[in-house]
Protein backbone atom coordinates (compact mmCIF):
# COMPACT_ATOMS: atom_id res chain seq x y z
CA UNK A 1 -69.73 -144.51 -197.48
CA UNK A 2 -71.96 -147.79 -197.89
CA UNK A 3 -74.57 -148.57 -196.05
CA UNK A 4 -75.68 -151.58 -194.63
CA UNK A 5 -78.38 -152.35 -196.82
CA UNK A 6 -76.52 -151.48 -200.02
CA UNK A 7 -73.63 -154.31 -199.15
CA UNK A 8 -76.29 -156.87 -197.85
CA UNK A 9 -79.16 -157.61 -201.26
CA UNK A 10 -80.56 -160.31 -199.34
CA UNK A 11 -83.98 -160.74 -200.43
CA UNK A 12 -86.99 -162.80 -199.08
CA UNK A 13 -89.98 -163.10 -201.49
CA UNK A 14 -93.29 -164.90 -200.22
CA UNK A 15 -95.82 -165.81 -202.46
CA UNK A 16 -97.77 -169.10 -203.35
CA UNK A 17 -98.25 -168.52 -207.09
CA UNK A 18 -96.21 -171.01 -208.25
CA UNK A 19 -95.59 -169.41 -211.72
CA UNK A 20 -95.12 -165.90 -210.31
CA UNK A 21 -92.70 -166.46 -207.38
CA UNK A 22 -90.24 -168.49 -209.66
CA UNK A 23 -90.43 -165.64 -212.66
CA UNK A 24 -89.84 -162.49 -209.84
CA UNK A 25 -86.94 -164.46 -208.15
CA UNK A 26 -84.98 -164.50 -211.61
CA UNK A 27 -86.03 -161.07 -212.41
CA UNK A 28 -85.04 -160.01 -208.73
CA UNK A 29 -81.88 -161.59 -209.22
CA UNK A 30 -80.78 -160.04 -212.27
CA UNK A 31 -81.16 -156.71 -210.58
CA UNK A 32 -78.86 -157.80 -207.91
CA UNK A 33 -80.82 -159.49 -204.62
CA UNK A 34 -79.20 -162.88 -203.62
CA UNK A 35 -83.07 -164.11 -203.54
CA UNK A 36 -84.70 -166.44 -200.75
CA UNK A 37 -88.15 -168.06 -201.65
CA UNK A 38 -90.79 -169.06 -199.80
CA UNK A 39 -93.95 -170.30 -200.83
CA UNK A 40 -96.29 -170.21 -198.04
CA UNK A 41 -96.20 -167.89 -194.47
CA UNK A 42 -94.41 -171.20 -192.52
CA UNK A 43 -91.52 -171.29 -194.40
CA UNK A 44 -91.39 -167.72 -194.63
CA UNK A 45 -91.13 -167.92 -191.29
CA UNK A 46 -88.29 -170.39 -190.88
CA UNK A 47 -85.88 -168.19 -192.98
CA UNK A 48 -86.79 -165.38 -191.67
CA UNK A 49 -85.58 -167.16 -187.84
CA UNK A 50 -82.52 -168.91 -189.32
CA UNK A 51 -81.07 -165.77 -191.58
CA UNK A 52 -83.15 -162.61 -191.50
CA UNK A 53 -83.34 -161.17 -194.94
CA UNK A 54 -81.94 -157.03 -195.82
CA UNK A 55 -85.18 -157.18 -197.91
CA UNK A 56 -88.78 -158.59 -198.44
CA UNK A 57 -91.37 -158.67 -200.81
CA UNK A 58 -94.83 -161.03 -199.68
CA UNK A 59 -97.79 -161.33 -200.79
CA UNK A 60 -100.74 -160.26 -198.20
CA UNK A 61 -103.43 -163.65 -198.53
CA UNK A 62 -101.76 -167.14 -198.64
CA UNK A 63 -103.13 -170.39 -197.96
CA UNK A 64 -101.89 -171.06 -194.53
CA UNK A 65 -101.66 -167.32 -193.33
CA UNK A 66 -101.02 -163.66 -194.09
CA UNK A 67 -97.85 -162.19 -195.09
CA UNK A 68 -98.11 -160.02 -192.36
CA UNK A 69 -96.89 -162.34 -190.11
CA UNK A 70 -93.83 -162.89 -191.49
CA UNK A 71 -93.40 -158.85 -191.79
CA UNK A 72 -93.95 -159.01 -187.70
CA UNK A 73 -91.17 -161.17 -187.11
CA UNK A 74 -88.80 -159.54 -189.71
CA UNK A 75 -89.17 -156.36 -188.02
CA UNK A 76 -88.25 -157.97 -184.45
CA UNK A 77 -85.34 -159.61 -185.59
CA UNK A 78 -84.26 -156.70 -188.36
CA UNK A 79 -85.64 -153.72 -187.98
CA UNK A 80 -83.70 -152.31 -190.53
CA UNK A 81 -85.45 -154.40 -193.01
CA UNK A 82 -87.15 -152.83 -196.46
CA UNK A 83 -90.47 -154.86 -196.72
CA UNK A 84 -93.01 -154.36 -199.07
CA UNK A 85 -96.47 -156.29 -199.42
CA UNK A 86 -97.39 -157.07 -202.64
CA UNK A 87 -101.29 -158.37 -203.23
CA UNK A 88 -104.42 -158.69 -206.08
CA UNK A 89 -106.63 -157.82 -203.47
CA UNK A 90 -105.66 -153.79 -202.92
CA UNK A 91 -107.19 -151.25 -201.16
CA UNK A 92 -107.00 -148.51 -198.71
CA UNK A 93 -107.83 -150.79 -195.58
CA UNK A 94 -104.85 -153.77 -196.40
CA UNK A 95 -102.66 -150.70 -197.20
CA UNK A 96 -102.83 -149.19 -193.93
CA UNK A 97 -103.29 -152.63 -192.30
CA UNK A 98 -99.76 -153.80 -194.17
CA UNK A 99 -97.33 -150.22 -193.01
CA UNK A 100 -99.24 -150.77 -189.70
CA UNK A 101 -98.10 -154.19 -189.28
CA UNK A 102 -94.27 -153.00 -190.46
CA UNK A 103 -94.26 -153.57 -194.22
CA UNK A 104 -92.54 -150.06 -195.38
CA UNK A 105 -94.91 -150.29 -198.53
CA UNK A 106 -97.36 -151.63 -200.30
CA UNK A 107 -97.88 -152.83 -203.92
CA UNK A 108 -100.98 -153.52 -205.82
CA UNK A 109 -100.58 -156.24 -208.20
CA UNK A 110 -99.61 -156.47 -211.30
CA UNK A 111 -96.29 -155.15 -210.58
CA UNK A 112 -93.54 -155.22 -212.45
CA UNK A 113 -89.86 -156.50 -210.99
CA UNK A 114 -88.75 -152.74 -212.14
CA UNK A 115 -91.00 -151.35 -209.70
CA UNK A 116 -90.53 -153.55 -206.94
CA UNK A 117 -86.94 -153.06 -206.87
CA UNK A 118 -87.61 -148.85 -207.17
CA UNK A 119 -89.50 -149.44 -203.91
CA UNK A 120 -87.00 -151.35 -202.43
CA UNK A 121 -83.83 -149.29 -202.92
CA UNK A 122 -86.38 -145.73 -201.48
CA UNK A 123 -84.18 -144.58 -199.06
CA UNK A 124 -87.22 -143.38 -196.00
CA UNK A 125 -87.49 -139.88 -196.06
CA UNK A 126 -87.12 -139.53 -200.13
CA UNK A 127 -89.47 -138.47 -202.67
CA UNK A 128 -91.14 -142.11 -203.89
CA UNK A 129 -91.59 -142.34 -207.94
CA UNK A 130 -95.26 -142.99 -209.04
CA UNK A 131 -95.67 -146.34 -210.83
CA UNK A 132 -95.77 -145.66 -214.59
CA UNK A 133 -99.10 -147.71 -214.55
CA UNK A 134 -101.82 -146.60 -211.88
CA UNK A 135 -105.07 -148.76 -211.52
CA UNK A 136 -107.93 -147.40 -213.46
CA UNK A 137 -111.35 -146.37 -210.92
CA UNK A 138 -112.81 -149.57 -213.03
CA UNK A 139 -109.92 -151.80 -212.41
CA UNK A 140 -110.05 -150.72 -208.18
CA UNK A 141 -113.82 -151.34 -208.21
CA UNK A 142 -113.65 -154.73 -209.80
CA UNK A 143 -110.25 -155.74 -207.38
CA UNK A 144 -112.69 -154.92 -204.23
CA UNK A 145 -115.20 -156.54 -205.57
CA UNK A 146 -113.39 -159.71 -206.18
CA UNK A 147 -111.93 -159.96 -202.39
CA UNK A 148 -115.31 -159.46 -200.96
CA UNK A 149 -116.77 -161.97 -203.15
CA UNK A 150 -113.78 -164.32 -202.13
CA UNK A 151 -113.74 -163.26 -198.68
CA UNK A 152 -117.41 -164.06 -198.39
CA UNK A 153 -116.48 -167.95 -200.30
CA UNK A 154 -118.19 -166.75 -203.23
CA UNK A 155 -121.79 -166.41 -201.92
CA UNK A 156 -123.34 -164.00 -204.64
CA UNK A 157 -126.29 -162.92 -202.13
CA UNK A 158 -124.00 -162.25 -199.32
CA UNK A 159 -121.18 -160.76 -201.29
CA UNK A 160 -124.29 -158.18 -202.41
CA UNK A 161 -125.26 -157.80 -198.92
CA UNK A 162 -122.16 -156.69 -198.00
CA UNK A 163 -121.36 -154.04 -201.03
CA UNK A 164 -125.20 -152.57 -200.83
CA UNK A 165 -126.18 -153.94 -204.34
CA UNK A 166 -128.33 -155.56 -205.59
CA UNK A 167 -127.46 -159.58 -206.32
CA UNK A 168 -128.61 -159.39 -210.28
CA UNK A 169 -126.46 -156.13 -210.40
CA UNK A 170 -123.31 -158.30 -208.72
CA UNK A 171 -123.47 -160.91 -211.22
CA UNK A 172 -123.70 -159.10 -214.10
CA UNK A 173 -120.32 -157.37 -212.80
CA UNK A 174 -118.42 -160.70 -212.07
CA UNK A 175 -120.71 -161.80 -215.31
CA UNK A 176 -118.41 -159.06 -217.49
CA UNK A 177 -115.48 -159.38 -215.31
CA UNK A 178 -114.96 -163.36 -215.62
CA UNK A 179 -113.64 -162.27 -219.39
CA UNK A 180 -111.57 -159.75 -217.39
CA UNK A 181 -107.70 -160.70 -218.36
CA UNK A 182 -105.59 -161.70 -215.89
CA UNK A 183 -102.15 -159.81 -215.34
CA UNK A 184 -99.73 -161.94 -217.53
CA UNK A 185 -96.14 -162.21 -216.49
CA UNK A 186 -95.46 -162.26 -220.04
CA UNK A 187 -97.03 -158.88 -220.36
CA UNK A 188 -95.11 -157.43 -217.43
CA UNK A 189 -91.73 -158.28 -219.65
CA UNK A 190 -90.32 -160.78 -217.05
């Protein structure tokens, strides 16, 4: 017997990277999902009212909001939703913060459109598959680093304030990390 959410592949996916959101939609929907985009939390919002998606994928930090939001109202109108949050800026806190808020699970990023959908067809209650590719100690370290520093609007001396370092220690990290690559979608095979 079906269930509902196998029958229904309606996806919602929130993110305001303008390359990225395009490039997961087409990957999405050659997996399946009938996909919905939205590029910022206020349109997210408005679909969400008018035709509440089977599944979501948003991104955590946008310009006009959080992702979370959106995950809120999903979960009033559709409970049975499958909602994952998908950021750059992971870490234990946002993790908990995201399933707290509703989102069923969470996503570091880069992640691929293979992975996503994995996480989105886990039944709850079954044994989750571990990403092929897990973040490296080196790649965590510099990801929290880079949200505080943003989080703090780039203010060296108070972004070392906050992580207990030294500020010439701080920018020698973001000194090495600024030739740090950025996840290509290319690379991801999308």
């Amino acid at each position: 017997m079906e269930t509902y959410s196998q029958i229904d592949r309606t996806l919602l996916l929130l993110d305001d990277d303008t390359v990225f959101l395009p490039r997961l939609a087409l990957a999405m929907e050659a997996r399946g999902y009938d996909v919905k985009q939205a590029p910022d939390v206020a349109t997210g919002l408005r679909m969400v009212e008018l035709d509440p998606p089977a599944y979501a994928v948003v991104d955590l930090r946008l310009l006009d909001g959080t992702g979370l939001e959106v995950i809120s109202k999903l979960r009033e109108l559709r409970p049975s939703n499958r909602s994952i949050v998908l950021t750059g800026y992971g870490n234990i806190a946002t993790a908990v913060g995201a399933v707290k808020a509703g989102a069923d699970d969470y996503l570091a990023k880069p992640a691929d459109a293979d992975e996503i959908d994995l996480v989105l067809r886990n039944v709850p209650g079954d044994q989750v598959q571990m990403p092929s590719r897990m973040m490296s100690i080196d790649r965590v370290r510099w990801e929290h680093i880079q949200s505080v520093f943003q989080l703090y609007g780039y203010n060296i001396s108070e972004t070392a304030r906050r992580l207990n370092m030294h500020r010439r220690t701080l920018q020698r990290i973001l000194a090495k990390s600024e030739g740090e690559p950025k996840a290509s979608i290319e690379k991801q095979g999308w």
